[in-house]
C-alpha atoms as a PDB file:
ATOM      1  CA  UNK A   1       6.485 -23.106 -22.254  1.00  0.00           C
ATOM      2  CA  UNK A   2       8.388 -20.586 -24.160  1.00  0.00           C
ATOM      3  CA  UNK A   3       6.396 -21.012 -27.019  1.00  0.00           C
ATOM      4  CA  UNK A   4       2.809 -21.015 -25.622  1.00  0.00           C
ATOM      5  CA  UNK A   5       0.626 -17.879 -26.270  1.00  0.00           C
ATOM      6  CA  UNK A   6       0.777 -15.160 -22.957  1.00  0.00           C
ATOM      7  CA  UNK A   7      -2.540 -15.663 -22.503  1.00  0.00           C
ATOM      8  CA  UNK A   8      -2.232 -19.411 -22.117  1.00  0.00           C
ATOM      9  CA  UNK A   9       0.600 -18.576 -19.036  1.00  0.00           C
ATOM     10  CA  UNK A  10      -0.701 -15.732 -17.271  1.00  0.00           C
ATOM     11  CA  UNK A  11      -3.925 -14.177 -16.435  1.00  0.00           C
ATOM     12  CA  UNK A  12      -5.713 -12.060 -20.129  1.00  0.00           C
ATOM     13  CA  UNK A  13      -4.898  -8.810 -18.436  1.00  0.00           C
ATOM     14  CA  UNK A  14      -1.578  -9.811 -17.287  1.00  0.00           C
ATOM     15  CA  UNK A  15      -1.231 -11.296 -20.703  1.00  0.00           C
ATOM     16  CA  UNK A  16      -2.317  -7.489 -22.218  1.00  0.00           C
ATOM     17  CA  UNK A  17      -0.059  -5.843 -19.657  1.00  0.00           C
ATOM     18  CA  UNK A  18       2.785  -7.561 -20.360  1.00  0.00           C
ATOM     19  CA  UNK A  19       2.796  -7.493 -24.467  1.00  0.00           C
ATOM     20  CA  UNK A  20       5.079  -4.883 -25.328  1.00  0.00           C
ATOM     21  CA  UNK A  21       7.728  -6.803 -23.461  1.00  0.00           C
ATOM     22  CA  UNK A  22       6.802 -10.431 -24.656  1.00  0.00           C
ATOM     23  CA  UNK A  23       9.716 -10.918 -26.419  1.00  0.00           C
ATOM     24  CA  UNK A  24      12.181 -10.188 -23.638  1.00  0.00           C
ATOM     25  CA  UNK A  25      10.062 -12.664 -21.327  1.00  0.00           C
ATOM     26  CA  UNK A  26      10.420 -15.410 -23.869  1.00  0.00           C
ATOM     27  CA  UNK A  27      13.952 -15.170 -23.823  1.00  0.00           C
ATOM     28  CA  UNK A  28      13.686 -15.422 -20.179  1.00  0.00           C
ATOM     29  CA  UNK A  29      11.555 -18.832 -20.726  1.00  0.00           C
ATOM     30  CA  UNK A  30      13.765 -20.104 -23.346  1.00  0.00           C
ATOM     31  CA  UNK A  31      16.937 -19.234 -21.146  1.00  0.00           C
ATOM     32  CA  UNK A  32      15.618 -21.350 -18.062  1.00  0.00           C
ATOM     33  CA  UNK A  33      14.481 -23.969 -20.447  1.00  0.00           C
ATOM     34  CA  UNK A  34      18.157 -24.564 -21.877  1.00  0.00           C
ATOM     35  CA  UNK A  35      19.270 -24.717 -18.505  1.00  0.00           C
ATOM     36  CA  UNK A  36      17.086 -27.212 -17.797  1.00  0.00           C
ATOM     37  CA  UNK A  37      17.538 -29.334 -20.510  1.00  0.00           C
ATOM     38  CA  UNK A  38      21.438 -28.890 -19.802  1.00  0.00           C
ATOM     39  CA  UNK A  39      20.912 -30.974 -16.578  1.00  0.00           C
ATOM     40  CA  UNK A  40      21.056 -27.658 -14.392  1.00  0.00           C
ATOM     41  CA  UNK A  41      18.438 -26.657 -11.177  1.00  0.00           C
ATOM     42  CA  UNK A  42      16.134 -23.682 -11.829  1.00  0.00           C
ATOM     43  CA  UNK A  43      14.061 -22.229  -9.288  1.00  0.00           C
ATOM     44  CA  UNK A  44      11.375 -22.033  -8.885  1.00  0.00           C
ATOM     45  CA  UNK A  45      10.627 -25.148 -10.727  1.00  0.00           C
ATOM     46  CA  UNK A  46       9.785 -23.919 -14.296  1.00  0.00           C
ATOM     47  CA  UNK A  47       5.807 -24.715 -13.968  1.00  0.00           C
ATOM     48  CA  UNK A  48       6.471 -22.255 -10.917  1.00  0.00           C
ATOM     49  CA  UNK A  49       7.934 -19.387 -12.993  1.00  0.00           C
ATOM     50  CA  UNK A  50       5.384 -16.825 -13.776  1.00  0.00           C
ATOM     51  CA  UNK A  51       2.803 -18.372 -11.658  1.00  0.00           C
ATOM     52  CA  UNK A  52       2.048 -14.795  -9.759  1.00  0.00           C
ATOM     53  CA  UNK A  53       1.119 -13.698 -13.117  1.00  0.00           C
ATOM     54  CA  UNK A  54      -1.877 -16.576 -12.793  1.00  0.00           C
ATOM     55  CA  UNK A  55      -3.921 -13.862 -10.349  1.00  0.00           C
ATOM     56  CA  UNK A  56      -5.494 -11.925 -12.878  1.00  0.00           C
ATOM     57  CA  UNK A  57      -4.129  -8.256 -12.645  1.00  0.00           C
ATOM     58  CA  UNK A  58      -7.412  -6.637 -11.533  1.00  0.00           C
ATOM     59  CA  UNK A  59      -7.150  -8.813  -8.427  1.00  0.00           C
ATOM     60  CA  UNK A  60      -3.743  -7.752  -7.694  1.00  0.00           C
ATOM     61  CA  UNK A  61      -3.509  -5.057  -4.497  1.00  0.00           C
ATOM     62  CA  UNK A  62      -0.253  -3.197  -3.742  1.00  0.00           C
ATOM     63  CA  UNK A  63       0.679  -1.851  -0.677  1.00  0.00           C
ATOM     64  CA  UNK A  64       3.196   0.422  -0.733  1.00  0.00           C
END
């Protein structure tokens, strides 16, 4: 997962949002991933992890 494009994780715009800090989230991703492969539970499940970045951003309504 760590080493698929953004845009093939998230939503485009999320994908655009999120850019400057792609490399930060990628060490994230590869983090979880050695934890996983080192027998350890991660939650959410890893297909799970950035999943509320699958609503593209335009969609997405705050209430503050």
């Amino acid at each position: 997962m760590a080493t698929l494009p953004l845009n093939e994780l998230m939503a485009a715009d999320w994908a655009e949002a999120l850019r400057p800090v792609d490399g930060q989230l990628r060490g994230v991703l590869t983090f979880l991933a050695a934890e996983v492969a080192a027998g350890h539970q991660v939650l959410p499940s890893p297909s799970n992890v950035l999943r509320a970045f699958r609503q593209p951003l335009a969609d997405v309504k705050v209430l503050v």
